[in-house]
C-alpha atoms as a PDB file:
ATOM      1  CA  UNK A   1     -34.333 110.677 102.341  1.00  0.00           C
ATOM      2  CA  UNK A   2     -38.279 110.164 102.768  1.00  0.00           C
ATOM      3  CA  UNK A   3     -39.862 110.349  99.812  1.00  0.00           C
ATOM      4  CA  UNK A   4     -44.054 111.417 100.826  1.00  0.00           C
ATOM      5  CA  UNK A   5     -46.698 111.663  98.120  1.00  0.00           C
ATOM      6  CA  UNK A   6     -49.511 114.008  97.830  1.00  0.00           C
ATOM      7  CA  UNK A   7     -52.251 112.266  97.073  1.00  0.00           C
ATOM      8  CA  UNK A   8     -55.637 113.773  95.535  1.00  0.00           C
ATOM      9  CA  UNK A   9     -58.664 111.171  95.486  1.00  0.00           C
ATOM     10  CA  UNK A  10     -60.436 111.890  92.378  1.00  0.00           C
ATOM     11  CA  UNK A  11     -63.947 110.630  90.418  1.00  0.00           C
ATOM     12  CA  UNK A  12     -62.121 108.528  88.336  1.00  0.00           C
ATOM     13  CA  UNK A  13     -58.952 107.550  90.550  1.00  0.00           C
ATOM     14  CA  UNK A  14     -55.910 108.150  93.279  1.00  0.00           C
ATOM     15  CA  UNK A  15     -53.363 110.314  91.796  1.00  0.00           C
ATOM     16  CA  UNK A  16     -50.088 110.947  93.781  1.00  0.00           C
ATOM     17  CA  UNK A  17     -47.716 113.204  93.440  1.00  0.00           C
ATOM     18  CA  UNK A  18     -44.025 112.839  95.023  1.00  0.00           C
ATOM     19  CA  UNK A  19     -42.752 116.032  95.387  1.00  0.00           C
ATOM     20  CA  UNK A  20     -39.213 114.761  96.506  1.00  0.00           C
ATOM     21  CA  UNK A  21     -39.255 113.521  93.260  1.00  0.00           C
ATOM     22  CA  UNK A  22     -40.314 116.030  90.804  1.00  0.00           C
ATOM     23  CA  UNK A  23     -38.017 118.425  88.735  1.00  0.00           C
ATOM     24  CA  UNK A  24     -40.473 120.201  87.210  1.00  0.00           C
ATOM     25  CA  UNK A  25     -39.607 119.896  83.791  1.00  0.00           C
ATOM     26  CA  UNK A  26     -43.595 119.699  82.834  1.00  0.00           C
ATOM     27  CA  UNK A  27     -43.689 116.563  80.495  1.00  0.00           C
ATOM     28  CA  UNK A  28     -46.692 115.233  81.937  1.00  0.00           C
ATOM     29  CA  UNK A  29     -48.428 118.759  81.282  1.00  0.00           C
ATOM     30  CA  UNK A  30     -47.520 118.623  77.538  1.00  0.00           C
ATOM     31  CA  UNK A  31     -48.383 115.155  77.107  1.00  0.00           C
ATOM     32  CA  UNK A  32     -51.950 115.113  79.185  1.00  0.00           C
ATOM     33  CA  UNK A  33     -54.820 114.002  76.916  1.00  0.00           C
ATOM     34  CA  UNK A  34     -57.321 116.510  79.343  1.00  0.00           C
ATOM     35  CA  UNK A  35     -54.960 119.372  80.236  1.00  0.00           C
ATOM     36  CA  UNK A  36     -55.647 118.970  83.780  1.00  0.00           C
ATOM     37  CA  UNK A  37     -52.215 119.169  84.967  1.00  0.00           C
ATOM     38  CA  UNK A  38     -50.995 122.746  86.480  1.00  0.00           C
ATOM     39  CA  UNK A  39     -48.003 124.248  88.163  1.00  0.00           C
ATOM     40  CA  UNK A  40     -48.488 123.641  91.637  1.00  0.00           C
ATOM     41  CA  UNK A  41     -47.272 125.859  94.575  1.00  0.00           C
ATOM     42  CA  UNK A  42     -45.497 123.222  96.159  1.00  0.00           C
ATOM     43  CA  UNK A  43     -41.541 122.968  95.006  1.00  0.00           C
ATOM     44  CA  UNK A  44     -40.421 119.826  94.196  1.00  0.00           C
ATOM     45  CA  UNK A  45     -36.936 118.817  94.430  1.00  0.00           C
ATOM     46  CA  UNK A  46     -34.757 121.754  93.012  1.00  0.00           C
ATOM     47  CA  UNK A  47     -36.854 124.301  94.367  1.00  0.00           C
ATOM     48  CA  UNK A  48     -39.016 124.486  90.953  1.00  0.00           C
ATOM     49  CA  UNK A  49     -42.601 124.181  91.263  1.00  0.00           C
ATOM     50  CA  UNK A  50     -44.016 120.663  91.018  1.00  0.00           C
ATOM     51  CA  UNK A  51     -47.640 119.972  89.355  1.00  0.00           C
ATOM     52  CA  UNK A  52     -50.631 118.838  90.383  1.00  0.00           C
ATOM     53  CA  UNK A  53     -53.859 117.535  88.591  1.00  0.00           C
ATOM     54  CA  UNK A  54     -57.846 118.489  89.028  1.00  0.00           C
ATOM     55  CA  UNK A  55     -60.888 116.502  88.734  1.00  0.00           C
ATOM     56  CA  UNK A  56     -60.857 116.582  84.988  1.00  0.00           C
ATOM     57  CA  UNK A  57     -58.183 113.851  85.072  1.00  0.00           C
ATOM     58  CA  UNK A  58     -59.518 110.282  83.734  1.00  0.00           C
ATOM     59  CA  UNK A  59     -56.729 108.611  85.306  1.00  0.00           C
ATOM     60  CA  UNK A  60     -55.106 107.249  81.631  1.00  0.00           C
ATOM     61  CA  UNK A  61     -51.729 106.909  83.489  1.00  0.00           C
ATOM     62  CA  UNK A  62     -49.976 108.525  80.462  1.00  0.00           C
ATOM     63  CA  UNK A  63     -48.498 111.414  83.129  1.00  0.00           C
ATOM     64  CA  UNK A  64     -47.229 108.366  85.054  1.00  0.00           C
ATOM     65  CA  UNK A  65     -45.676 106.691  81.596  1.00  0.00           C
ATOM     66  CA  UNK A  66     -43.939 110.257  80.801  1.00  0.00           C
ATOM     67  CA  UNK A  67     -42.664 110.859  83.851  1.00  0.00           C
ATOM     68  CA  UNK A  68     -38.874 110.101  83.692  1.00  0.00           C
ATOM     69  CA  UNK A  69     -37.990 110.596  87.809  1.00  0.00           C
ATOM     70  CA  UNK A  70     -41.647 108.313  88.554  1.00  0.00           C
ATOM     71  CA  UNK A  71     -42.583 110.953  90.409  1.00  0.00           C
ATOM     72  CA  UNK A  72     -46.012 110.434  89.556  1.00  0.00           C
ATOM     73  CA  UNK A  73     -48.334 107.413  90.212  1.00  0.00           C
ATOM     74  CA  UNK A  74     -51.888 107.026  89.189  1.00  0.00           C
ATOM     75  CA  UNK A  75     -54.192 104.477  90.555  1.00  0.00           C
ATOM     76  CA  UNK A  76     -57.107 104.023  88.483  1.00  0.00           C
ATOM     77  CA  UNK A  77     -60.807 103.193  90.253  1.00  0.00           C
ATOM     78  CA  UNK A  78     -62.304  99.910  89.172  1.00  0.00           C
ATOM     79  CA  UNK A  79     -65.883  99.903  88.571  1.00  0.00           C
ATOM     80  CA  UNK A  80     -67.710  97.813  91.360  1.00  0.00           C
ATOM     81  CA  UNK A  81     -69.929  94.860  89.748  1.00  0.00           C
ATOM     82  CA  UNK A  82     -73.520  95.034  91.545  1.00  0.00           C
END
């Protein structure tokens, strides 16, 4: 089984969602510091909906750490040095 991640390039990082993954149980929307994490219309791996996130997100990782299938992986940006 291929697992493929949806990834959305945000301001403050690279977060990817794998829908192959995802059960939908909504952790990582309880536990999000920002509440930028929403029902998405893509299904994830039961047929529930899986989630996605919007520019609000600063990347923390904390929807990554909750996540119990690691169906979420956030890459944060590093801050180029001039």
């Amino acid at each position: 089984m291929e697992f493929k991640g949806r990834t959305l390039e945000l301001t403050k990082g690279d977060w990817t969602l794998f829908p192959g993954l995802c059960k939908g149980c909504g952790l990582c929307i309880q536990k999000c510091p920002k509440k930028c994490i929403s029902w998405s219309k893509v299904l994830g791996v039961y047929g529930t909906p899986s989630v996605e996130t919007n520019d609000e997100c600063i990347a923390c990782g904390i929807c990554q750490m909750v996540c119990p299938d690691t169906a979420i992986r956030v890459d944060k940006r590093v801050a180029k040095e001039a």
